[in-house]
Protein backbone atom coordinates (compact mmCIF):
# COMPACT_ATOMS: atom_id res chain seq x y z
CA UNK A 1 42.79 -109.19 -44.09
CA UNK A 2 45.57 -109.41 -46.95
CA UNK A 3 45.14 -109.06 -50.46
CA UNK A 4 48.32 -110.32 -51.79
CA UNK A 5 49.91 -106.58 -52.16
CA UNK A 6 53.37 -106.57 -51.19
CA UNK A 7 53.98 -102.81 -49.62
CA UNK A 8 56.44 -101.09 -52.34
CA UNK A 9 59.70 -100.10 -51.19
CA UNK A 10 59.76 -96.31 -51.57
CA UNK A 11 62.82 -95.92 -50.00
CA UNK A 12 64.71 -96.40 -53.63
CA UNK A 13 63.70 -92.90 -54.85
CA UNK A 14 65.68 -89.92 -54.49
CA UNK A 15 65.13 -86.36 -54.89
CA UNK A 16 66.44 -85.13 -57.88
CA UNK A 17 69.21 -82.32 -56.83
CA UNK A 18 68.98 -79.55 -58.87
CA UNK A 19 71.95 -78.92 -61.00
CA UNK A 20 74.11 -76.34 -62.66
CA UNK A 21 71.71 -74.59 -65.09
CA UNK A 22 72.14 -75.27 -68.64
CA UNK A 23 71.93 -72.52 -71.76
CA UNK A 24 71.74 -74.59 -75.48
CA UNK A 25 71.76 -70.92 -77.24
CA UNK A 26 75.11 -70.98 -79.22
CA UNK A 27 78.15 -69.09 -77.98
CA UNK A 28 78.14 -65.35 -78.09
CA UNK A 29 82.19 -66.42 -78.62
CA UNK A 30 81.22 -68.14 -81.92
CA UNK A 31 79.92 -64.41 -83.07
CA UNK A 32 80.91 -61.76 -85.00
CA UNK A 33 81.77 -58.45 -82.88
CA UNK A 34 79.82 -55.43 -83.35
CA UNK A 35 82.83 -53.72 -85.21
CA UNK A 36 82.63 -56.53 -88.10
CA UNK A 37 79.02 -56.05 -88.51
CA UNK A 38 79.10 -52.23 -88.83
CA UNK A 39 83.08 -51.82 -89.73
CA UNK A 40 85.14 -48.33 -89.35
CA UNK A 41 84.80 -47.66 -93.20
CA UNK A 42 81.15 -47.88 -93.03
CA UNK A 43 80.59 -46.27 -90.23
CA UNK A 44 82.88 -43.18 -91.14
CA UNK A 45 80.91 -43.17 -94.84
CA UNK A 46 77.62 -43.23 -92.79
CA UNK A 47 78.94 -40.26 -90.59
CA UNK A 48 80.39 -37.74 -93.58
CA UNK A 49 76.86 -39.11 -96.37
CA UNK A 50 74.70 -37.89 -93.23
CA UNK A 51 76.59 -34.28 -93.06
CA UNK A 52 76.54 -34.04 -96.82
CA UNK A 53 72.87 -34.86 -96.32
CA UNK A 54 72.44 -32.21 -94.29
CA UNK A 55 74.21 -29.71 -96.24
CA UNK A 56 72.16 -30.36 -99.01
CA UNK A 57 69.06 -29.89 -97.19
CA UNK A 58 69.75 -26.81 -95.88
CA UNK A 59 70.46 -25.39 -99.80
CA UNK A 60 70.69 -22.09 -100.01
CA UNK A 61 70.79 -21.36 -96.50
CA UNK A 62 73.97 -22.74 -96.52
CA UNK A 63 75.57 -20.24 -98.32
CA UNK A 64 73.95 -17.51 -95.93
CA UNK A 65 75.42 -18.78 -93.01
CA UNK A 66 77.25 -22.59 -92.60
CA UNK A 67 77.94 -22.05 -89.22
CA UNK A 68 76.30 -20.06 -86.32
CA UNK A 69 79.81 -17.91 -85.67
CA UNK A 70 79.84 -17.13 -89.79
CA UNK A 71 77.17 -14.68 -89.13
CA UNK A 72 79.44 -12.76 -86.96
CA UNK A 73 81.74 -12.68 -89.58
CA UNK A 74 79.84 -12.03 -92.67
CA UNK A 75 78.85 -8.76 -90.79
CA UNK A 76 82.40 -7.72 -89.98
CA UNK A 77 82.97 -8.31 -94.09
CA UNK A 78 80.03 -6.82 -94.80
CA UNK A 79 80.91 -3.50 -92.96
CA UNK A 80 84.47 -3.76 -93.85
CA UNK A 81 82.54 -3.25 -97.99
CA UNK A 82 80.38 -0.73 -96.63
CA UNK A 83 83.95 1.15 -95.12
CA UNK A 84 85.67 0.70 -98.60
CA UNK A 85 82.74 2.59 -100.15
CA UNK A 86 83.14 5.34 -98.19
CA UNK A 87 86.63 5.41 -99.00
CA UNK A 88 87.84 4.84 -94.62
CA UNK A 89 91.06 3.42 -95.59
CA UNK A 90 94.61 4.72 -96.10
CA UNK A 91 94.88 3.10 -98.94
CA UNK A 92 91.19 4.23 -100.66
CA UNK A 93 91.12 6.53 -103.71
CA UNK A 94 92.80 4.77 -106.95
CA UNK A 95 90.80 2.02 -108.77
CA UNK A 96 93.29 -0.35 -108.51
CA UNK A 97 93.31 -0.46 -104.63
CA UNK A 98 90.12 -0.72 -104.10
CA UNK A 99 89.59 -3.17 -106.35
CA UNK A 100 92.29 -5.07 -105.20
CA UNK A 101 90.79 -4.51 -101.44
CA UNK A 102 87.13 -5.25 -102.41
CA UNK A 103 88.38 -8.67 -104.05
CA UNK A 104 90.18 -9.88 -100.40
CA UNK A 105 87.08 -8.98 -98.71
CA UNK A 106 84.71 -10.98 -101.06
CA UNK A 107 87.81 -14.02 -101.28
CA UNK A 108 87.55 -13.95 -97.26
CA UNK A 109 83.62 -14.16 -97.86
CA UNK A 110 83.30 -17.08 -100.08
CA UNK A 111 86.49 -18.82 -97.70
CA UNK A 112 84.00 -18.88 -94.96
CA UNK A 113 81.41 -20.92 -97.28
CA UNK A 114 83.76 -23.03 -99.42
CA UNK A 115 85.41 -24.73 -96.62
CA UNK A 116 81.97 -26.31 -95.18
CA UNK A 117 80.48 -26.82 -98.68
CA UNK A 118 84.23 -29.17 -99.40
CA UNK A 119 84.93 -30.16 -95.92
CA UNK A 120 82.00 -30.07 -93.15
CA UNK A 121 82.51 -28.85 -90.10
CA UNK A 122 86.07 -29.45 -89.43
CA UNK A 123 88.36 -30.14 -92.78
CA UNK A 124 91.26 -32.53 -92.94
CA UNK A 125 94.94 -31.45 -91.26
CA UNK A 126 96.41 -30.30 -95.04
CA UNK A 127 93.49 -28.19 -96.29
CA UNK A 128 92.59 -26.97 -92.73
CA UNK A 129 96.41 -25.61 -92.78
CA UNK A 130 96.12 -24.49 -96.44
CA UNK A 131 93.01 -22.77 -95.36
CA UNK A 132 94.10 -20.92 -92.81
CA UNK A 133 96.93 -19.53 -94.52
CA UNK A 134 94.97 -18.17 -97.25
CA UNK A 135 92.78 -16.57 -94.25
CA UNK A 136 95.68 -14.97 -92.72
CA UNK A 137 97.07 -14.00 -95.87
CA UNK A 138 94.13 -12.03 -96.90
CA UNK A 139 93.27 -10.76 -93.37
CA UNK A 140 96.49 -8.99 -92.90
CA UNK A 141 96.16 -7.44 -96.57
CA UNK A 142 92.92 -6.18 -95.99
CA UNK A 143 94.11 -4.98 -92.55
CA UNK A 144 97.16 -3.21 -94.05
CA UNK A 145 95.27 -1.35 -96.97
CA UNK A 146 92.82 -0.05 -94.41
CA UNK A 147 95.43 1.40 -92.08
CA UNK A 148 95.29 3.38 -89.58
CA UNK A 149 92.09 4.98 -90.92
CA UNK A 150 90.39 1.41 -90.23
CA UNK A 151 92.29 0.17 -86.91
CA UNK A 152 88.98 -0.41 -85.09
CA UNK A 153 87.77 -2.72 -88.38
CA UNK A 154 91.12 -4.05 -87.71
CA UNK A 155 90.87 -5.65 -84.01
CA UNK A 156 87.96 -7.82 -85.81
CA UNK A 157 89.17 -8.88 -88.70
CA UNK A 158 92.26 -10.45 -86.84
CA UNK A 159 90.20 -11.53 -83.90
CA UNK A 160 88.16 -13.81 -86.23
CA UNK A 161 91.07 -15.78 -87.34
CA UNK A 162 91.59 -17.44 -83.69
CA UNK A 163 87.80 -18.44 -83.57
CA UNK A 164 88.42 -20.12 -86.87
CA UNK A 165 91.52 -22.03 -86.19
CA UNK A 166 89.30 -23.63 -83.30
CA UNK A 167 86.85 -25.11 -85.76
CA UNK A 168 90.18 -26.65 -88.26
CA UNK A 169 92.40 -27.78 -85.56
CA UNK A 170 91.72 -27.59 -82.24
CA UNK A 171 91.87 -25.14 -78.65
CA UNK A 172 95.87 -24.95 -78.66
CA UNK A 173 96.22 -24.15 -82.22
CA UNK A 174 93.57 -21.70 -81.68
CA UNK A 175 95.51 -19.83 -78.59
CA UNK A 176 98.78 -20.14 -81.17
CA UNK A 177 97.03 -18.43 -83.55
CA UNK A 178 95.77 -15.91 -81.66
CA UNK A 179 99.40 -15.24 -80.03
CA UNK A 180 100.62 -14.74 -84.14
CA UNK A 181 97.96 -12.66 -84.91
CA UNK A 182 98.54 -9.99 -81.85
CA UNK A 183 102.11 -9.57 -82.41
CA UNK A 184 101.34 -9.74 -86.78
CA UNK A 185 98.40 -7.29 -85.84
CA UNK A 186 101.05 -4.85 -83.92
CA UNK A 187 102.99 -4.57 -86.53
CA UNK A 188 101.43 -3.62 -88.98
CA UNK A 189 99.63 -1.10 -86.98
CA UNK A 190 103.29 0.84 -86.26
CA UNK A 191 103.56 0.61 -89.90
CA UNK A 192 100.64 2.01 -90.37
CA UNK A 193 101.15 4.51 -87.24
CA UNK A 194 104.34 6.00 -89.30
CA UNK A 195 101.85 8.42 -91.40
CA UNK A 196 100.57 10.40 -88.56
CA UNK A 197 104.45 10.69 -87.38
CA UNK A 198 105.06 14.62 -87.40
CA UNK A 199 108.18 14.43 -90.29
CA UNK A 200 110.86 17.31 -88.96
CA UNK A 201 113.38 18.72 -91.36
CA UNK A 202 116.68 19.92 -90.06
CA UNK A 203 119.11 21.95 -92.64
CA UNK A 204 122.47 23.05 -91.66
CA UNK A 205 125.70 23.81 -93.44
CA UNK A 206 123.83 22.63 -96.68
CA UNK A 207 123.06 19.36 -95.66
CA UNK A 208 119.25 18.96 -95.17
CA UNK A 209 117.76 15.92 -93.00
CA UNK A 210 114.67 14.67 -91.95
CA UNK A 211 113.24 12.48 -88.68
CA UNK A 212 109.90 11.43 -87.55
CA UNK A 213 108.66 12.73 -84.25
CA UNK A 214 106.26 10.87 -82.14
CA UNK A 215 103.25 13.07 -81.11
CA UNK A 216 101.46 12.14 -77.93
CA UNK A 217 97.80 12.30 -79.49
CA UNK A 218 99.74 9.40 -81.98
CA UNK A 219 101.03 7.56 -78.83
CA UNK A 220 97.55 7.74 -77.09
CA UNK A 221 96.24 6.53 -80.37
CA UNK A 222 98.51 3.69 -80.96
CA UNK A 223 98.15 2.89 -77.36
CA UNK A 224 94.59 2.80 -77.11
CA UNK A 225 94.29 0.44 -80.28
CA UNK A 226 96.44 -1.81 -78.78
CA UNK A 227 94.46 -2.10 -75.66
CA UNK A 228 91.63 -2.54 -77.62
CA UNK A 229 92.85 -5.21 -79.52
CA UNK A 230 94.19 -7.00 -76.90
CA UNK A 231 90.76 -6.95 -74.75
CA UNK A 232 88.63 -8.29 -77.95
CA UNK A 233 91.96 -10.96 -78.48
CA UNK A 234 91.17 -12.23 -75.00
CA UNK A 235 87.20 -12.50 -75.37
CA UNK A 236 87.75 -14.60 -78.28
CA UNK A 237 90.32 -16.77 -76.84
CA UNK A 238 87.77 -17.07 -73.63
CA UNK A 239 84.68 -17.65 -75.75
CA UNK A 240 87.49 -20.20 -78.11
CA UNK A 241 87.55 -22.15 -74.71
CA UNK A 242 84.12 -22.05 -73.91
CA UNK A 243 83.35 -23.63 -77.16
CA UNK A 244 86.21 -26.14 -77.05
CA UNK A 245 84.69 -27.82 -74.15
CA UNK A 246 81.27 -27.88 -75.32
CA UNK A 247 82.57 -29.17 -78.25
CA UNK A 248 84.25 -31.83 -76.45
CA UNK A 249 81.38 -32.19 -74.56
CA UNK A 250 79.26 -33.36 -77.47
CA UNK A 251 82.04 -35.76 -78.81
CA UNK A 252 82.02 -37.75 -75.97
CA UNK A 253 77.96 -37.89 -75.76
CA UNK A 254 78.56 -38.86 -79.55
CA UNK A 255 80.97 -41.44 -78.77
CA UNK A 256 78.31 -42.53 -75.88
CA UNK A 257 75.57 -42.77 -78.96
CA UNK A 258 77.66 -44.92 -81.36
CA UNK A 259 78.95 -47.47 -78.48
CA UNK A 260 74.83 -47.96 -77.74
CA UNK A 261 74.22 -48.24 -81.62
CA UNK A 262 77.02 -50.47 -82.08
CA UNK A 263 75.28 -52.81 -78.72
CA UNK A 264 72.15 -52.56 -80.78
CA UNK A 265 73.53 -53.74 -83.51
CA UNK A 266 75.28 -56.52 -82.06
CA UNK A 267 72.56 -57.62 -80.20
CA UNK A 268 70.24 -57.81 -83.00
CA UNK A 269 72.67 -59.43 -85.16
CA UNK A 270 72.72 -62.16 -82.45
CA UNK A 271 69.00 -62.58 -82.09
CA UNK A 272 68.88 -62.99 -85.92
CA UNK A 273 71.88 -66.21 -85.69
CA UNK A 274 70.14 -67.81 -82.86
């Protein structure tokens, strides 16, 4: 039996094929990189407001010690004071001098404060330069009014100023420091030696003269310094290096940080615009 239905024709339908897949978010082309939504300037303001942040949090503290290796120094200062007062230098004994000596110490003090309080961690090129010549400057006067009586003060006061050059420049300025400062540090220290020289005086026909003679107990003396100069010059250069790559270390884990924050950034910056 028939009920008029004609049978349909499925035949005309086709599978759909599935195509390429379509986004209808906008362009990430048609956005602003991550270095115009945070910019250089901003981010370099960001960087130095947070240290000066953190300086001023720390308050007085920072005046006690800035850095971790300051409190190394303070206490070769401190005892180079304490050696002034009782009068361990060649050139102790008038007012003047030790006047003159206590003020380099203190100057060499407040160096070791004023330079984070201005510049931070690591100061600009110029002042880091200017800084370390006034650091030199006053380390080889206070090295050359304590003598010979002081040598052993000495080897540390000049084996600071390598440690220092690492935080201001970098690990090769550091070693060239350190090279100028053993050979500045040996030469003062014959200067010095030239006191303990046994003077001989020779007169004949009239004519009187005079010559230094070297005494081994001044030889061993001399020679000893300089081998103990040179070992604490080489532990400072070593521990110099040591830092240098942990410093370098934490730069790059830095850099690491601020590509991620920049992503961040950029990401969210995108989610906002779509």
């Amino acid at each position: 039996m028939t009920f008029g239905y004609r049978r349909l024709d499925i035949s005309i339908f086709r599978p759909i094929e599935a195509g390429e897949p379509v986004c209808y978010a906008r362009s990430m082309a048609h956005t602003r990189p991550a270095s115009d939504i945070l910019g250089s300037g901003i981010t370099r303001d960001a960087v130095a407001g947070a240290e000066r942040a953190a300086r001023r949090e720390r308050g007085w503290k920072v005046w006690l010690a800035p850095r971790p290796f300051t409190l190394v120094s303070t206490g070769v200062y401190v005892t180079a004071l304490l050696m002034l007062l009782q009068g361990n230098c060649d050139a102790c004994g008038s007012w003047g001098a030790d006047a003159l000596l206590a003020g380099t110490l203190v100057g060499l003090l407040l160096l070791d404060r004023l330079d984070y309080l201005l510049y931070g961690e690591t100061p600009p090129r110029k002042a880091g330069l200017v800084l370390m010549g006034a650091r030199f400057a006053l380390t080889a006067a206070a090295a050359a009014m304590f003598g010979f009586d002081g040598r052993s003060l000495n080897v540390f006061l000049f084996a600071l100023l390598p440690y220092v050059a690492l935080f201001y420049f970098d690990l090769k300025w550091s070693q060239v420091t350190g090279a100028v400062v053993w050979v500045t540090a040996l030469a003062l220290m014959a200067v010095a030696s030239i006191q303990r020289l046994t003077v001989v005086t020779v007169t004949s026909k009239g004519q009187t003269s005079w010559y230094y003679l070297l005494t081994p107990s001044t030889a061993n003396e001399y020679i000893g310094w300089v081998a103990m100069g040179t070992i604490v010059l080489v532990f400072v250069l070593t521990s110099a290096r040591v830092t240098s790559r942990e410093k370098e270390h934490a730069a790059r884990a830095g850099r690491l940080l601020a590509r991620l924050d920049a992503s961040h950034a950029w990401l969210n910056h995108y989610a906002q615009k779509t």
